[in-house]
C-alpha atoms as a PDB file:
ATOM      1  CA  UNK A   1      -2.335  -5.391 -12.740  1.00  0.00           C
ATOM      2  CA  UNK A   2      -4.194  -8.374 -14.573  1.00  0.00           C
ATOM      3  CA  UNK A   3      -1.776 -11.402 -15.243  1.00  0.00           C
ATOM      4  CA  UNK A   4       0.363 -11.763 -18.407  1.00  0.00           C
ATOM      5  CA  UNK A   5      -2.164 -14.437 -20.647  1.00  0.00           C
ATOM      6  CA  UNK A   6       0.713 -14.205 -23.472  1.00  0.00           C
ATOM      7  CA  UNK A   7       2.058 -17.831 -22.209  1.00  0.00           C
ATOM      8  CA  UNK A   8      -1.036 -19.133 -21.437  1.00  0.00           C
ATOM      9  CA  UNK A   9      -1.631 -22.565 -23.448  1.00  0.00           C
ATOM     10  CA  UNK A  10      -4.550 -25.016 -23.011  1.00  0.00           C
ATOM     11  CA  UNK A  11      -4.118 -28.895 -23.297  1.00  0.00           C
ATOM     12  CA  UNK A  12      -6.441 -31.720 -23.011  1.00  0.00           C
ATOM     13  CA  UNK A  13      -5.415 -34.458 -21.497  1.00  0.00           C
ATOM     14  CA  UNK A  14      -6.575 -38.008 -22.231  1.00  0.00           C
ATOM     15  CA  UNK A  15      -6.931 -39.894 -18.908  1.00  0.00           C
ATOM     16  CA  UNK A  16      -7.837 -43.721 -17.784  1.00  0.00           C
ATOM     17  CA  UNK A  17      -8.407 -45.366 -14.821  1.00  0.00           C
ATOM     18  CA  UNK A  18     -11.451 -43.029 -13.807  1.00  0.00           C
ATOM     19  CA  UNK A  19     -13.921 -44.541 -12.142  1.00  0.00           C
ATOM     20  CA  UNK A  20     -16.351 -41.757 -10.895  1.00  0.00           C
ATOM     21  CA  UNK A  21     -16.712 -38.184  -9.932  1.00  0.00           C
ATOM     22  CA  UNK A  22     -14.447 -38.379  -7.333  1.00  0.00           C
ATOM     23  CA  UNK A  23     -11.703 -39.005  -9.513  1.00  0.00           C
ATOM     24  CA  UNK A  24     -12.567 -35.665 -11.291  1.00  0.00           C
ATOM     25  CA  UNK A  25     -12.244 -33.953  -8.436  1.00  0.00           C
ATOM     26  CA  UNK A  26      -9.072 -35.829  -7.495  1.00  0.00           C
ATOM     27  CA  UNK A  27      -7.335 -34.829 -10.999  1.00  0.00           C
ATOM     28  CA  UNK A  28      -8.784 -31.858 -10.113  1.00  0.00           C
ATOM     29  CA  UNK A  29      -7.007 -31.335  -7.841  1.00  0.00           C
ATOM     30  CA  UNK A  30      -3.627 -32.491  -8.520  1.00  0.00           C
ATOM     31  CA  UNK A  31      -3.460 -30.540 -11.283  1.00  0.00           C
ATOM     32  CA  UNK A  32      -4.247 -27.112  -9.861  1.00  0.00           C
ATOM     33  CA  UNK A  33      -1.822 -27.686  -7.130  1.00  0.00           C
ATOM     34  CA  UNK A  34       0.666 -26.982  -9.762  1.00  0.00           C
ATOM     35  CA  UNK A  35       1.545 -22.999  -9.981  1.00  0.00           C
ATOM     36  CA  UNK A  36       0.907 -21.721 -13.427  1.00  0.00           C
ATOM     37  CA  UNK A  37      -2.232 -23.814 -13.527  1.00  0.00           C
ATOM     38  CA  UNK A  38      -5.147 -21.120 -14.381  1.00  0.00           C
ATOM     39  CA  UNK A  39      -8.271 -23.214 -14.708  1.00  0.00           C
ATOM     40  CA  UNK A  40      -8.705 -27.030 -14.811  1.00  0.00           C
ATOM     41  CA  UNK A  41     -11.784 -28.957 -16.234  1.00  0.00           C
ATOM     42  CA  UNK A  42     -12.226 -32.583 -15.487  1.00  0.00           C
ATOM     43  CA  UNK A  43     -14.170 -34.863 -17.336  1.00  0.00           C
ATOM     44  CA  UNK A  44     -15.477 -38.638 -16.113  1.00  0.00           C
ATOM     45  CA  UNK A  45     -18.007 -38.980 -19.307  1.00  0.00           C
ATOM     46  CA  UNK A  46     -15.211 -38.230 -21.656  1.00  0.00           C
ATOM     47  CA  UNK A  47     -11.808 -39.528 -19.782  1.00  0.00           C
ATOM     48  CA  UNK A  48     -10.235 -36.090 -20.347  1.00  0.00           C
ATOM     49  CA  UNK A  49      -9.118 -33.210 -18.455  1.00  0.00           C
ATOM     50  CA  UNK A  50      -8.828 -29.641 -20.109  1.00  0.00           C
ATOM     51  CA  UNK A  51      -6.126 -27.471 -18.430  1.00  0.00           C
ATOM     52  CA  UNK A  52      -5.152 -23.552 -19.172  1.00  0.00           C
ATOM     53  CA  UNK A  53      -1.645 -23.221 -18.068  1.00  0.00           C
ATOM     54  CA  UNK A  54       1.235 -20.715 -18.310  1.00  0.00           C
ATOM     55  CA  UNK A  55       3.488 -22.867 -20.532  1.00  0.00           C
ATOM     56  CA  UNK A  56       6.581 -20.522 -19.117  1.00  0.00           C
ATOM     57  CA  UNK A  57       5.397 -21.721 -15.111  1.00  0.00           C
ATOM     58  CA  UNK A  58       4.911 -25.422 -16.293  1.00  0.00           C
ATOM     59  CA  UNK A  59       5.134 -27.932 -18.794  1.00  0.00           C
ATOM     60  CA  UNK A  60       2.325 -30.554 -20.187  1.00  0.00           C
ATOM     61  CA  UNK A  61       4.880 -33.511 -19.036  1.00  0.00           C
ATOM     62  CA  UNK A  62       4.857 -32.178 -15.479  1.00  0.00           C
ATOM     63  CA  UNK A  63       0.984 -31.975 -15.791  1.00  0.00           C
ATOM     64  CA  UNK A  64       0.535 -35.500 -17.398  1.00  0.00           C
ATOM     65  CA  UNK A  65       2.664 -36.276 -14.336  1.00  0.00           C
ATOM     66  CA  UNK A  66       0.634 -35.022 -11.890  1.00  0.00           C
ATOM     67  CA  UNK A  67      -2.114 -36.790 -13.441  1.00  0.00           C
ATOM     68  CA  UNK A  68      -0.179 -40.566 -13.214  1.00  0.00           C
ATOM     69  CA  UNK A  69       0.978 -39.322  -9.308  1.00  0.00           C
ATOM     70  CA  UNK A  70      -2.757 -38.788  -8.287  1.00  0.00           C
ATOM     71  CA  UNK A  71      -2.993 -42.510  -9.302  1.00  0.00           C
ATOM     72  CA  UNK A  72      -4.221 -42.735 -12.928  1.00  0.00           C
ATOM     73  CA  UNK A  73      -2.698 -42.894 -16.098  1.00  0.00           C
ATOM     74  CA  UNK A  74      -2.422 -39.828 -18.580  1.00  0.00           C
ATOM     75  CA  UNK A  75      -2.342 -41.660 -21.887  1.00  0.00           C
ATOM     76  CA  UNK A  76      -1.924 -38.843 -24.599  1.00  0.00           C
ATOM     77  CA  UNK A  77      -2.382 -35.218 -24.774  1.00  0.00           C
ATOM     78  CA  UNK A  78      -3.884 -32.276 -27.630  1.00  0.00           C
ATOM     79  CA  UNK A  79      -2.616 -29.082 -27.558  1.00  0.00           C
ATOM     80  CA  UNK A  80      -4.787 -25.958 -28.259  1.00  0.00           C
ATOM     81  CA  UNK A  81      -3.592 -22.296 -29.014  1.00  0.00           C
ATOM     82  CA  UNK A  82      -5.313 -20.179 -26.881  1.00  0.00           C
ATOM     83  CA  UNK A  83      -4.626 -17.043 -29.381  1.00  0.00           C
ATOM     84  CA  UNK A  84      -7.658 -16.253 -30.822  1.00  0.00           C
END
């Protein structure tokens, strides 16, 4: 059975403190460890990190949390639809 998409929500997620590519891939990281977490993008050029999420498995606070436990600082947030 393919998963229920119906909750799914994407947010991008303004981030400082990132230094390199190995901070992408330490958001990375910390943010897919989370369940409900379907994809994760990370982006050092642009400070930002795009998540899809099941909003009913998680919320953007716990993700922005994440994000400030993995040692930088998630300053603001945009939420998208991802209804089409």
């Amino acid at each position: 059975m393919a998963p229920d998409v119906s909750q799914d929500q994407l947010v991008l997620i303004k981030i400082d403190g990132m230094h390199c590519h190995k901070c992408e891939r330490t958001i990375q990281q910390a943010l897919a460890s989370h369940a409900g977490v379907r994809e994760v993008e990370v982006d050092f050029n642009s400070g930002q990190a795009s998540v899809l999420f099941d909003r009913g498995t998680v919320t953007v606070n716990e993700l922005m949390n994440a994000v400030n436990e993995a040692g930088y600082r998630a300053t603001s947030f945009v939420q998208g639809d991802n209804q089409s």
